[in-house]
Protein backbone atom coordinates (compact mmCIF):
# COMPACT_ATOMS: atom_id res chain seq x y z
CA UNK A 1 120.05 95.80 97.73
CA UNK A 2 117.45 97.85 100.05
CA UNK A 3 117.69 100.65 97.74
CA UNK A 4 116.38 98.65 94.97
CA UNK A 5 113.44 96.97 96.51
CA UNK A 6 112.25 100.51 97.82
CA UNK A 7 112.97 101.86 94.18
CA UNK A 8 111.11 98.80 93.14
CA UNK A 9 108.53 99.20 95.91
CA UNK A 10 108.27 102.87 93.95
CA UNK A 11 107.84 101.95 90.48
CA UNK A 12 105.39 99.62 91.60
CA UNK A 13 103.03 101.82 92.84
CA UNK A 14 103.79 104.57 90.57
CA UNK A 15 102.70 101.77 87.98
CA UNK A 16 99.09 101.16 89.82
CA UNK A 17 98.49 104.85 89.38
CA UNK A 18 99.48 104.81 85.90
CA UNK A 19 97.53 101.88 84.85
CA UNK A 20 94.05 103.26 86.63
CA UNK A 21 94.11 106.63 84.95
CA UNK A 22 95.19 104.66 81.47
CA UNK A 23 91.86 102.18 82.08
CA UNK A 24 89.93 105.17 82.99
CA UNK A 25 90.97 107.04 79.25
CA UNK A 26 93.10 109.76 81.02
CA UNK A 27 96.47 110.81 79.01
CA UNK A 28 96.92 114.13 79.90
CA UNK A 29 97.23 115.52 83.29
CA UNK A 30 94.65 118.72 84.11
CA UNK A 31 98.07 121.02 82.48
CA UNK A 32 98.07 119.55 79.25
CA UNK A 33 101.33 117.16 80.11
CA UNK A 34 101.50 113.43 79.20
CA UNK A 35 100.61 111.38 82.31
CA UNK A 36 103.13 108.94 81.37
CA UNK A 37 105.89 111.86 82.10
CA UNK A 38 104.91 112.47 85.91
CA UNK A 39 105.47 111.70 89.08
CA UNK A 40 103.87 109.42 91.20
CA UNK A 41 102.55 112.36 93.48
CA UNK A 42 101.08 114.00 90.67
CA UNK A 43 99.63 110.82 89.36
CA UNK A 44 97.89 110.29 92.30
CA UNK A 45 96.33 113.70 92.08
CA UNK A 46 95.32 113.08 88.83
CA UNK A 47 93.50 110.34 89.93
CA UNK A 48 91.78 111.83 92.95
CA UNK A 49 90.63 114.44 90.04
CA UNK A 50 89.11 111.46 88.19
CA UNK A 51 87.21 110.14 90.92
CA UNK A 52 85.57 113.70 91.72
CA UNK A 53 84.64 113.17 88.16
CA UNK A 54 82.87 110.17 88.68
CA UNK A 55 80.56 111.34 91.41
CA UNK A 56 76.85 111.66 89.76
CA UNK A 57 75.63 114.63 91.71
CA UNK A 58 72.52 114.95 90.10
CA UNK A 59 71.23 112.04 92.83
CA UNK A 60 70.40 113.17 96.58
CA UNK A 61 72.52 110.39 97.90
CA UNK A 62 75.46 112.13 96.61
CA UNK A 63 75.17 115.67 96.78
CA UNK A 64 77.20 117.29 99.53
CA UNK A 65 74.79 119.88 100.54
């Protein structure tokens, strides 16, 4: 019974992951491979990837340097 809500617990965030890249228009991880095919640990770099994306660095707020 524990095994299933922690496989459940999983899935469920594995899911959240999923479903941000998928609103976002990513389907293929940065290899080429169909996000729906990995793991949760490489879904979550995928989506780390995204959000570097997403940073305008063309304003001063932003810029790192």
């Amino acid at each position: 019974m524990i095994a299933n809500s922690v496989d459940l617990h999983q899935d469920m965030k594995r899911n959240f992951v999923l479903d941000k890249l998928l609103e976002q228009g990513i389907t293929k991880s940065q290899q080429g491979q169909d996000i729906h095919l990995l793991s949760y640990e490489e879904l979550k770099y995928e989506l780390v990837l995204q959000s570097f994306r997403e940073i305008d660095v063309a304003k001063d707020a932003n810029r790192w340097f």
